[in-house]
C-alpha atoms as a PDB file:
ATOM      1  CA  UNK A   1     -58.262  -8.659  -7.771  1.00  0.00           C
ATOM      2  CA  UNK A   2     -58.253  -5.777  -4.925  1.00  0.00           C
ATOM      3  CA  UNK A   3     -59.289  -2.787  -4.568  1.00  0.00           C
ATOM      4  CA  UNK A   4     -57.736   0.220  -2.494  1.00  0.00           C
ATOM      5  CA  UNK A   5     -61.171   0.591  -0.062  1.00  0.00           C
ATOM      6  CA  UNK A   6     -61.939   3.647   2.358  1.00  0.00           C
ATOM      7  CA  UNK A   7     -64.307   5.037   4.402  1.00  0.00           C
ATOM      8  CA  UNK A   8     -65.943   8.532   4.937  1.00  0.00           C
ATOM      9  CA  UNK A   9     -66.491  10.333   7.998  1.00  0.00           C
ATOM     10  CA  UNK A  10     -70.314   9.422   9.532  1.00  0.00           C
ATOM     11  CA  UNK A  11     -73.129  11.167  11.402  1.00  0.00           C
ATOM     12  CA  UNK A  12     -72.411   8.357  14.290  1.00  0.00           C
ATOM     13  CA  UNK A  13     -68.628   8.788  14.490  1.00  0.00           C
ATOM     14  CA  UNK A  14     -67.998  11.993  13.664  1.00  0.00           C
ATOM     15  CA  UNK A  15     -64.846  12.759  15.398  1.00  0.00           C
ATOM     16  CA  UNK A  16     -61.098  11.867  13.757  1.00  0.00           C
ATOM     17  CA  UNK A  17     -60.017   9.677  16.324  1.00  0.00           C
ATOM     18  CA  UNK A  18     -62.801   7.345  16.181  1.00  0.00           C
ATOM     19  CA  UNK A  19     -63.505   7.347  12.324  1.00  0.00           C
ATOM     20  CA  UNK A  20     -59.504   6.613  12.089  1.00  0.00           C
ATOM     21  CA  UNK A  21     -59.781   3.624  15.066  1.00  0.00           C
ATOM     22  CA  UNK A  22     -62.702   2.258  12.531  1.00  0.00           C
ATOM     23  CA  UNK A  23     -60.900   2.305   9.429  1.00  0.00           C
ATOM     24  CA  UNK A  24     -58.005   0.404  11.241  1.00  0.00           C
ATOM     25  CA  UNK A  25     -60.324  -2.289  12.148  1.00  0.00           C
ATOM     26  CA  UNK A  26     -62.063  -2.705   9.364  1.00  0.00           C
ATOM     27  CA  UNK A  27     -58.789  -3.271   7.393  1.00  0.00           C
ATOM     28  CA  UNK A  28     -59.323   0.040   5.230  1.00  0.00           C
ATOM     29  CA  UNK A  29     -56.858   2.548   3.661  1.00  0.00           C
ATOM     30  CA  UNK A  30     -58.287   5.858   4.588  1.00  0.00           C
ATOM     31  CA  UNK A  31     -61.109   7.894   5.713  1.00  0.00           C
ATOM     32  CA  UNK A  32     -62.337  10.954   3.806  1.00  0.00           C
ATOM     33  CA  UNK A  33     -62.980  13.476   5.707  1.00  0.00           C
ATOM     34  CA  UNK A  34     -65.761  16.030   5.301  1.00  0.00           C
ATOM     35  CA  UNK A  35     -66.385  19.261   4.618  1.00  0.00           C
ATOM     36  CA  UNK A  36     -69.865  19.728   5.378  1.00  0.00           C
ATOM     37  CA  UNK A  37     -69.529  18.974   8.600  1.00  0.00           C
ATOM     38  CA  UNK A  38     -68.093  21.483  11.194  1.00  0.00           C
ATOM     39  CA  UNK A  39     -65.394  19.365  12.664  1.00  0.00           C
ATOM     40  CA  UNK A  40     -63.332  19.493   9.082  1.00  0.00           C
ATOM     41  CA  UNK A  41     -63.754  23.107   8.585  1.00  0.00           C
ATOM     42  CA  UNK A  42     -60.519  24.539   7.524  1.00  0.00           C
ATOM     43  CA  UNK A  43     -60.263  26.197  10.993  1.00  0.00           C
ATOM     44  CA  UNK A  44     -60.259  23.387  13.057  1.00  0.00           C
ATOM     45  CA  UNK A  45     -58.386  21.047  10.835  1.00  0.00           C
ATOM     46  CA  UNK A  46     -54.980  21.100  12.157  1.00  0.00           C
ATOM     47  CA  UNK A  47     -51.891  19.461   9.468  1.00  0.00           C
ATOM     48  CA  UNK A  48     -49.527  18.186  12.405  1.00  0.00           C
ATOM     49  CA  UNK A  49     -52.811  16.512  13.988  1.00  0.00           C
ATOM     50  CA  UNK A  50     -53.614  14.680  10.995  1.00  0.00           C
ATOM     51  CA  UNK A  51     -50.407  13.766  10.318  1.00  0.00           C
ATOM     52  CA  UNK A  52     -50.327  12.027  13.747  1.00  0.00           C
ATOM     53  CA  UNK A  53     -53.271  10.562  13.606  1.00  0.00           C
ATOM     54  CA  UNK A  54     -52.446   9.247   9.964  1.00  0.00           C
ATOM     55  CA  UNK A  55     -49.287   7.699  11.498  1.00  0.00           C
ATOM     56  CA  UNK A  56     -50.773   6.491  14.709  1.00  0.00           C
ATOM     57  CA  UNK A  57     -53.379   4.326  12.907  1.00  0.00           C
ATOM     58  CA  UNK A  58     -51.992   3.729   9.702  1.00  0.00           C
ATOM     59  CA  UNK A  59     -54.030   5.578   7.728  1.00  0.00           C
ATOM     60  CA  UNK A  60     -54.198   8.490   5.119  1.00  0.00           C
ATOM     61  CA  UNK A  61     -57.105  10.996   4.525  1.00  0.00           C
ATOM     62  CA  UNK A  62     -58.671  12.559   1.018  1.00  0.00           C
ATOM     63  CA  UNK A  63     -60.705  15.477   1.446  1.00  0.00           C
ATOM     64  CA  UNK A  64     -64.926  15.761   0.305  1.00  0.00           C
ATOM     65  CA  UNK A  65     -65.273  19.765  -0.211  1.00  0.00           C
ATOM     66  CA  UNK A  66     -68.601  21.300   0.943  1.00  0.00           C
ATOM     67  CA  UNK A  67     -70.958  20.517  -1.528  1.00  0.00           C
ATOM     68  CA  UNK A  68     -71.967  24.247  -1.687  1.00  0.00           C
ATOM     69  CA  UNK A  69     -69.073  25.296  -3.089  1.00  0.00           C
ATOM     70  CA  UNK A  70     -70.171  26.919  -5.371  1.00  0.00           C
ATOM     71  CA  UNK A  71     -66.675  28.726  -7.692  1.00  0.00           C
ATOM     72  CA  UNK A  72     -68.711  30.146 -10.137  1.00  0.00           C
ATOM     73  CA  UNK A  73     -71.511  31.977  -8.049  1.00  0.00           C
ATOM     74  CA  UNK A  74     -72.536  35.447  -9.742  1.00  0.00           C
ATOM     75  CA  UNK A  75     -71.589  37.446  -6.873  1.00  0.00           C
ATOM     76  CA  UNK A  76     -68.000  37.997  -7.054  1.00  0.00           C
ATOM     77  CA  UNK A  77     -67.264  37.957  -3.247  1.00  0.00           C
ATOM     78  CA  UNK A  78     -69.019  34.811  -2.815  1.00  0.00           C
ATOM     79  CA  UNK A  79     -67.010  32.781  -5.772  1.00  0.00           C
ATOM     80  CA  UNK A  80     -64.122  34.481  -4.222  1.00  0.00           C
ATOM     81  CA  UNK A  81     -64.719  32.691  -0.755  1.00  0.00           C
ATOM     82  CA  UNK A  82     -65.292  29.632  -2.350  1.00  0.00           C
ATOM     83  CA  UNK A  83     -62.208  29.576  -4.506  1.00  0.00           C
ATOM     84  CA  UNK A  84     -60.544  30.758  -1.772  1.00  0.00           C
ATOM     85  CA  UNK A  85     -61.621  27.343   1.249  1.00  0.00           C
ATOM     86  CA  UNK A  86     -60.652  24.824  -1.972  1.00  0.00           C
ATOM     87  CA  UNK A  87     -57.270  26.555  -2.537  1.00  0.00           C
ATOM     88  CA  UNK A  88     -56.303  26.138   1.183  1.00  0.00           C
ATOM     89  CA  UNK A  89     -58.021  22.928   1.142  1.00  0.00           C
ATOM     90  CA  UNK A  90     -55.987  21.810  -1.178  1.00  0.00           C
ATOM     91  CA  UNK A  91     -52.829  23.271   0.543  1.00  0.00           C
ATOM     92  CA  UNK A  92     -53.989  21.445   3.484  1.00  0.00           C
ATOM     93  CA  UNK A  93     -53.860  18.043   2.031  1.00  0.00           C
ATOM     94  CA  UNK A  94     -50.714  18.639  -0.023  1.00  0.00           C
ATOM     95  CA  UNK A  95     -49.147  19.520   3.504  1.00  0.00           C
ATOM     96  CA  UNK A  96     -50.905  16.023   4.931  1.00  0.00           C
ATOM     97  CA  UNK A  97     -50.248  14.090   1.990  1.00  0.00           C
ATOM     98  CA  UNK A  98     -53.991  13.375   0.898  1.00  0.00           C
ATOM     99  CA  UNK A  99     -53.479  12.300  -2.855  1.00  0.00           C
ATOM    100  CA  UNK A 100     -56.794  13.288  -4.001  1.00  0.00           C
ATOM    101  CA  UNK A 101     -59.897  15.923  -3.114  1.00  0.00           C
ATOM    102  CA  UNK A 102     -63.076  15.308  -3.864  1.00  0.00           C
ATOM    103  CA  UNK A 103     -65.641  18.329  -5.253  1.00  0.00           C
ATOM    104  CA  UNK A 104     -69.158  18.178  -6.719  1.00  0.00           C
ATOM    105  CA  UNK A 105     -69.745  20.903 -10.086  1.00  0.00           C
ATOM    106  CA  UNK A 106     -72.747  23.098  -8.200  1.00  0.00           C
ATOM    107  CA  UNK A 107     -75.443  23.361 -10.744  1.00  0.00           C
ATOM    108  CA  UNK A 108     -76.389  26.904  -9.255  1.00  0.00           C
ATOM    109  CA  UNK A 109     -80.178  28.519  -9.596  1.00  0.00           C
ATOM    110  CA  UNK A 110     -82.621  27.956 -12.290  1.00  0.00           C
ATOM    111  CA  UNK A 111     -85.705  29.680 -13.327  1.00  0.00           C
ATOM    112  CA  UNK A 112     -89.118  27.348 -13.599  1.00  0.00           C
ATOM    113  CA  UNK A 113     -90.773  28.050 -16.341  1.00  0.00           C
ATOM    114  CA  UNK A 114     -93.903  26.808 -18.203  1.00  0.00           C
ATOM    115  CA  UNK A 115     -92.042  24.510 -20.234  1.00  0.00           C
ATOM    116  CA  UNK A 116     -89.167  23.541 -17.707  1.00  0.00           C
ATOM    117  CA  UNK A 117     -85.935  24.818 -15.863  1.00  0.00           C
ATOM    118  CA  UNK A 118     -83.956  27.056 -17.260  1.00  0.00           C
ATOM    119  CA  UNK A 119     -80.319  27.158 -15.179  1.00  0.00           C
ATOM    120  CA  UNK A 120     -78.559  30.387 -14.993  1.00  0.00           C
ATOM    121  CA  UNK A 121     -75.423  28.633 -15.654  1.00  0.00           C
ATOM    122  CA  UNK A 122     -76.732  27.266 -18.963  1.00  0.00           C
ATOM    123  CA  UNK A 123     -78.464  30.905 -19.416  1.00  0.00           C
ATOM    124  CA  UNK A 124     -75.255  32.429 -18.803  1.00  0.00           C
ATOM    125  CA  UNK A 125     -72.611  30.014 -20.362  1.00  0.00           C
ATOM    126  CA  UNK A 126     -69.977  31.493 -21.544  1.00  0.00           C
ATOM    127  CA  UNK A 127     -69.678  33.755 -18.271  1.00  0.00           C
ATOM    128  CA  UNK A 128     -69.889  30.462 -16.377  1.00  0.00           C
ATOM    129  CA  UNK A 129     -66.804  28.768 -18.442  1.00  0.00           C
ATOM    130  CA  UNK A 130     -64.798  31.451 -18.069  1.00  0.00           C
ATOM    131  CA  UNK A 131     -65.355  31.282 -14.151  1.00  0.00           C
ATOM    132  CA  UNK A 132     -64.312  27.942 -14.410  1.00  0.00           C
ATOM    133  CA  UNK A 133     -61.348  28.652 -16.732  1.00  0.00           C
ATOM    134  CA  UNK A 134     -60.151  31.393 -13.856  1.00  0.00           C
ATOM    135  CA  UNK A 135     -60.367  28.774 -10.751  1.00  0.00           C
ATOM    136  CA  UNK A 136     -58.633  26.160 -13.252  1.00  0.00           C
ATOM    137  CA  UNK A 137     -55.878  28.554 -13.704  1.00  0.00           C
ATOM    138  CA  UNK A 138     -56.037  29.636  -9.779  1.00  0.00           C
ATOM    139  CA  UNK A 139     -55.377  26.024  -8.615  1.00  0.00           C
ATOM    140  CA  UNK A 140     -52.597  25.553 -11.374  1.00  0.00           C
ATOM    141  CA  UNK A 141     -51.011  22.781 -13.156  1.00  0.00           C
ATOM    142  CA  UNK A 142     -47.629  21.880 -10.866  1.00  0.00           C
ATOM    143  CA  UNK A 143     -49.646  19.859  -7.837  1.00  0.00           C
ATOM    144  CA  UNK A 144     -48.795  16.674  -5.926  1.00  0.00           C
ATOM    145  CA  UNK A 145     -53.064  16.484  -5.417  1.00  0.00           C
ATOM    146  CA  UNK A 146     -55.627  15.695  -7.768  1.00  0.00           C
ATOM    147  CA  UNK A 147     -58.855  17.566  -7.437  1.00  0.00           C
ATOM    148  CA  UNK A 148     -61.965  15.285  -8.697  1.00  0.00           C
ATOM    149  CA  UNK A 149     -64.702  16.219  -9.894  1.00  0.00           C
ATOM    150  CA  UNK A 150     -67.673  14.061  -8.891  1.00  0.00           C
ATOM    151  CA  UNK A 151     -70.813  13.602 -10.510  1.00  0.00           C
ATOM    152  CA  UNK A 152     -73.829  13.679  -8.558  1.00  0.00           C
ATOM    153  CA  UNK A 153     -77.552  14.187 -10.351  1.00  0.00           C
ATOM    154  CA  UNK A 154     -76.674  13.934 -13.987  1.00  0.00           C
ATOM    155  CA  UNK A 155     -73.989  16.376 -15.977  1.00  0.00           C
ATOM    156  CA  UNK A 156     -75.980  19.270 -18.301  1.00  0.00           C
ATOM    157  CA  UNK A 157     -74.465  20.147 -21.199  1.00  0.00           C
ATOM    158  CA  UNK A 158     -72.886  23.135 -20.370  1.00  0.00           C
ATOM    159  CA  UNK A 159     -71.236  21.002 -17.062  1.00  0.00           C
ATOM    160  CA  UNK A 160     -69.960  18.902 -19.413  1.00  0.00           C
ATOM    161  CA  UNK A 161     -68.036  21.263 -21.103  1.00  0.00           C
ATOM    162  CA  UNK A 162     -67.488  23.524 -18.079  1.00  0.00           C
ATOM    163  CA  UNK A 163     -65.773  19.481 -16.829  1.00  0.00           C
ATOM    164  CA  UNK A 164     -63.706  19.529 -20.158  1.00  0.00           C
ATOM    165  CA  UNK A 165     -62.082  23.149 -19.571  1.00  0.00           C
ATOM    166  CA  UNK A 166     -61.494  21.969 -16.210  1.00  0.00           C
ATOM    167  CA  UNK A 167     -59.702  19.062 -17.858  1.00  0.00           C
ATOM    168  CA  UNK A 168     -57.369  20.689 -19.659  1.00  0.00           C
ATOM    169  CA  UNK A 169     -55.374  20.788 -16.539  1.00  0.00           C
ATOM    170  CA  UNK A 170     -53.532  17.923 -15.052  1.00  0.00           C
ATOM    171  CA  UNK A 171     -54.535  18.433 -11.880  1.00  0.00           C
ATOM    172  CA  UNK A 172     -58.237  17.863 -12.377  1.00  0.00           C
ATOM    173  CA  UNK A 173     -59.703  14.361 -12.581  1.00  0.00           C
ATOM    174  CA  UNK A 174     -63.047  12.808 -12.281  1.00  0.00           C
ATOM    175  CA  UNK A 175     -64.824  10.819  -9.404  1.00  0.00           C
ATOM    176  CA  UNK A 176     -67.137   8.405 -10.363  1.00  0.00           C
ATOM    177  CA  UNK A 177     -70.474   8.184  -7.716  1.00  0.00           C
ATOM    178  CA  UNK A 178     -71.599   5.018  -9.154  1.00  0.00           C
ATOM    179  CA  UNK A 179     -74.885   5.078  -6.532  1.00  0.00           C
ATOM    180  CA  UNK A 180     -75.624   8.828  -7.852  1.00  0.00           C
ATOM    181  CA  UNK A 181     -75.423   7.541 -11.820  1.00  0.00           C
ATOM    182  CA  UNK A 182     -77.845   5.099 -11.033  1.00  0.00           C
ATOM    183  CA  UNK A 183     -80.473   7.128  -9.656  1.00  0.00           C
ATOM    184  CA  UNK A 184     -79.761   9.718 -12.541  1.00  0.00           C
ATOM    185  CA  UNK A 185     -80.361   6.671 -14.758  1.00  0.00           C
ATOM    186  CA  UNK A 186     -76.925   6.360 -15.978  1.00  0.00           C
ATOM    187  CA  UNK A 187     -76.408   9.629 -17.396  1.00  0.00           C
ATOM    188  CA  UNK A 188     -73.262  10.075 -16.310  1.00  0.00           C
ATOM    189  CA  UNK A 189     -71.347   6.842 -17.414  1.00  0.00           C
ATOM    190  CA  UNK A 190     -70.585   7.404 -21.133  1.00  0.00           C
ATOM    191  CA  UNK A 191     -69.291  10.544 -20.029  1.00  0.00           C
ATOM    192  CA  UNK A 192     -66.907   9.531 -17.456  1.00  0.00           C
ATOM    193  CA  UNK A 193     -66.014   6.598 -19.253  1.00  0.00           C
ATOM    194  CA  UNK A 194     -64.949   8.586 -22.921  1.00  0.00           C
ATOM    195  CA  UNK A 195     -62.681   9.861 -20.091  1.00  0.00           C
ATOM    196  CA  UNK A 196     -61.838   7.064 -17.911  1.00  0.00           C
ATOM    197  CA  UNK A 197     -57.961   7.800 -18.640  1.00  0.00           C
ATOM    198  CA  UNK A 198     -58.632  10.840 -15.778  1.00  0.00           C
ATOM    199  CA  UNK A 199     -60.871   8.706 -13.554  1.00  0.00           C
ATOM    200  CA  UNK A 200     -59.326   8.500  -9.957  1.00  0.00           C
ATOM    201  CA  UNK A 201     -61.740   8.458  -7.498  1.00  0.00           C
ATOM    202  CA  UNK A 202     -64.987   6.327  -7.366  1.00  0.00           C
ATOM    203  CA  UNK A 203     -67.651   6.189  -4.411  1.00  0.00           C
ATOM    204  CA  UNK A 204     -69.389   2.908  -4.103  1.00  0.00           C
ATOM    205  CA  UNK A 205     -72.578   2.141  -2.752  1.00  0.00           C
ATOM    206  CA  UNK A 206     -75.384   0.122  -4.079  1.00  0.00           C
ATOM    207  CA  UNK A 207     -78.738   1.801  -5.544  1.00  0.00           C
ATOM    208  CA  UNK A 208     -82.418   0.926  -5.964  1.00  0.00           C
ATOM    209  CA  UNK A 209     -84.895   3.065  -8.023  1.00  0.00           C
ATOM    210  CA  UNK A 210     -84.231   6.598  -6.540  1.00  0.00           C
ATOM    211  CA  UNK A 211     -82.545   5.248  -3.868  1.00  0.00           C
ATOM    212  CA  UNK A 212     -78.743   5.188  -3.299  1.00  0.00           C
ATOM    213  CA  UNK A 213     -76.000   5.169  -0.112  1.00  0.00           C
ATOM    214  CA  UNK A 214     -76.885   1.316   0.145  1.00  0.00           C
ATOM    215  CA  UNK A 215     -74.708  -1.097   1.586  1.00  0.00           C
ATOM    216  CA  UNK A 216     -73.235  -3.127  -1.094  1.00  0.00           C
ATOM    217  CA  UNK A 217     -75.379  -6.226  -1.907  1.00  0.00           C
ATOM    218  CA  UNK A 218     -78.725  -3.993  -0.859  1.00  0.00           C
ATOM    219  CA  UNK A 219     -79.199  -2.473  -3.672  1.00  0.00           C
ATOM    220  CA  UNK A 220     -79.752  -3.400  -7.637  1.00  0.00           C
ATOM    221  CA  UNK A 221     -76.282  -2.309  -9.588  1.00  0.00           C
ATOM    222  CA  UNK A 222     -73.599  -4.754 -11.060  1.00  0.00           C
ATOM    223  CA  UNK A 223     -71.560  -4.097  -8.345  1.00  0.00           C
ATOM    224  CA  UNK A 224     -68.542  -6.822 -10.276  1.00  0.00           C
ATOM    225  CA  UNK A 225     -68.297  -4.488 -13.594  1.00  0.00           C
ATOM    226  CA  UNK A 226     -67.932  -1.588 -11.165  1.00  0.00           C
ATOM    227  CA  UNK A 227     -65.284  -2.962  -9.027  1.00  0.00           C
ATOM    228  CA  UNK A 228     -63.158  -4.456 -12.438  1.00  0.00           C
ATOM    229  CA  UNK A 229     -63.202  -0.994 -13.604  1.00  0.00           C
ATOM    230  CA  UNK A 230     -61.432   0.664 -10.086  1.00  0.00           C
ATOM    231  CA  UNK A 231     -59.118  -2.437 -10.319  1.00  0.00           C
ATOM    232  CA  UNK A 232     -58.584  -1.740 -13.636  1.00  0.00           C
ATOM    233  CA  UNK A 233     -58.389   1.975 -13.539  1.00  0.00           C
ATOM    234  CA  UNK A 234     -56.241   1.608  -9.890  1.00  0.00           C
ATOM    235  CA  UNK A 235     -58.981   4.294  -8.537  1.00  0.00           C
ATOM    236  CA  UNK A 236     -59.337   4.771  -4.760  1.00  0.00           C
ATOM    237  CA  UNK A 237     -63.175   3.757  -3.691  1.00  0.00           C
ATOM    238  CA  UNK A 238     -64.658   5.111  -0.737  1.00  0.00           C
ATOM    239  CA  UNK A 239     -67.477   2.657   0.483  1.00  0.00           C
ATOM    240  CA  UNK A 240     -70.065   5.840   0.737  1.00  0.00           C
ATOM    241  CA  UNK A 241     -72.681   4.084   2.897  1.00  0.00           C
ATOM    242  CA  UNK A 242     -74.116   6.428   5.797  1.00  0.00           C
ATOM    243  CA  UNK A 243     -74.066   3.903   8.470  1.00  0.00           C
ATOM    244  CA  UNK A 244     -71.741   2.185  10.397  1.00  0.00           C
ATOM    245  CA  UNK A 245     -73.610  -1.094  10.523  1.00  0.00           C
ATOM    246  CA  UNK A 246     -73.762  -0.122   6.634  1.00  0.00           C
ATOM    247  CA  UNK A 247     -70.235   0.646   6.205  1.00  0.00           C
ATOM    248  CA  UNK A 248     -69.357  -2.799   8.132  1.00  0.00           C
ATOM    249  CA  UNK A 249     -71.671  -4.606   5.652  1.00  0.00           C
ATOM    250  CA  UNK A 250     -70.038  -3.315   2.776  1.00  0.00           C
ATOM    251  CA  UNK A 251     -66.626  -4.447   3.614  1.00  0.00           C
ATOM    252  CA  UNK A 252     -68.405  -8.330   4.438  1.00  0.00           C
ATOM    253  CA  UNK A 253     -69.300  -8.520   0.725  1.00  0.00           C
ATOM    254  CA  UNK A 254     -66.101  -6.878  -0.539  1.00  0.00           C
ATOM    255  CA  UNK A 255     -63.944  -9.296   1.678  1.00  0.00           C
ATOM    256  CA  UNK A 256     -66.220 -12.522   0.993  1.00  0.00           C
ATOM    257  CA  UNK A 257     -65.339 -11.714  -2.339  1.00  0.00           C
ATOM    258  CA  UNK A 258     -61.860 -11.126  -2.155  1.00  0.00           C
ATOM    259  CA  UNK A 259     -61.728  -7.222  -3.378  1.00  0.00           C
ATOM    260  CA  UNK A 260     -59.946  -5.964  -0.347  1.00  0.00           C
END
């Protein structure tokens, strides 16, 4: 009954070195580094570096893209920029030897209307699965890292689908946020689990009402059925708290419990 546990990178130890020095004494497998921060920009992430560092602490990495990224944007140059950072992202951490990176479906604009929000991408479907098709095709099928797809406020319809094209290739999975399905009131778990055979990646914090990013045991979810399904599954789970003191909490209860 264990799990493979990790950390991300935090607002209070930002730097590699001393998110890497954490992990090692917290007994954890890796650290996930990023993106939306500007010390793991592609320019200033350096493969031999990491690869040291990796080695020095005993450690790996897995990579968080900016949650911006946005591959299907309507202006062409824009989608091409973003395609273009998770292509040598994913480079990067085939050169490093990250087995998995993490990206969020951007739900783009919507219109607010009398009767509700209407979403471009919905508006605009079939241009918006195509642009998916074309950056599933771009990142290819013949790749030694998985590139999860991670739910975050609840999948529309026309996500779903856009997740299903983007399943047709092998080197898409899924990353389960189990904190963000419980403040979209489970919206996303049927989903995810109709497809568990591609589920990978989880992120684990506890969750309260609208609330999420807990430390485990804070919060309200049947945190035991979550964990049996990574066991089961053999996902990775990043302990997604935003603290340290949160983070250190989180591996108490996992430990007390015997899940790492």
């Amino acid at each position: 009954m264990k799990i493979e546990a990790g950390m991300p990178t935090l607002i209070e130890q930002p730097e590699l070195e001393a998110c890497c020095r954490l992990c090692r004494e917290l007994g954890l497998c890796f650290v996930e580094l990023n993106m939306n921060m500007p010390e793991y920009q592609l320019d200033r992430l350096d493969g031999d570096e990491l690869r040291a560092m990796a080695k020095k602490y005993g450690v790996y990495f897995t990579l968080h893209l900016d949650e911006n990224l946005n591959v299907c944007d309507f202006n062409p140059w824009v989608a091409e920029a973003y395609q273009r950072t998770a292509l040598e992202a994913l480079k990067l951490a085939e050169q490093c030897a990250m087995p998995i990176v993490n990206m969020h479906l951007n739900p783009g604009v919507y219109f607010t209307l009398p009767d509700g929000r209407v979403y471009l991408f919905e508006q605009y479907r079939e241009r918006y699965l195509m642009e998916l098709q074309n950056f599933r095709d771009r990142v290819g099928l013949q790749r030694d890292v998985l590139l999860a797809v991670e739910n975050t406020d609840g999948f529309a319809a026309h996500e779903r689908e856009g997740m299903d094209r983007l399943l047709q290739s092998p080197t898409f999975g899924l990353t389960w946020d189990i904190g963000h399905d419980a403040a979209a009131g489970g919206a996303d778990r049927p989903f995810i689990l109709d497809r568990r055979d591609r589920l990978r990646h989880m992120h684990i914090h506890d969750a309260k009402g609208g609330k999420n990013h807990l430390a485990l045991g804070e919060g309200e979810l049947h945190l035991e059925e979550h964990l049996k399904w990574a066991e089961q599954l053999q996902c990775r789970c990043v302990l997604e708290t935003k603290t340290v003191e949160g983070l250190r909490s989180s591996v108490d209860y996992l430990r007390k419990r015997q899940w790492i």
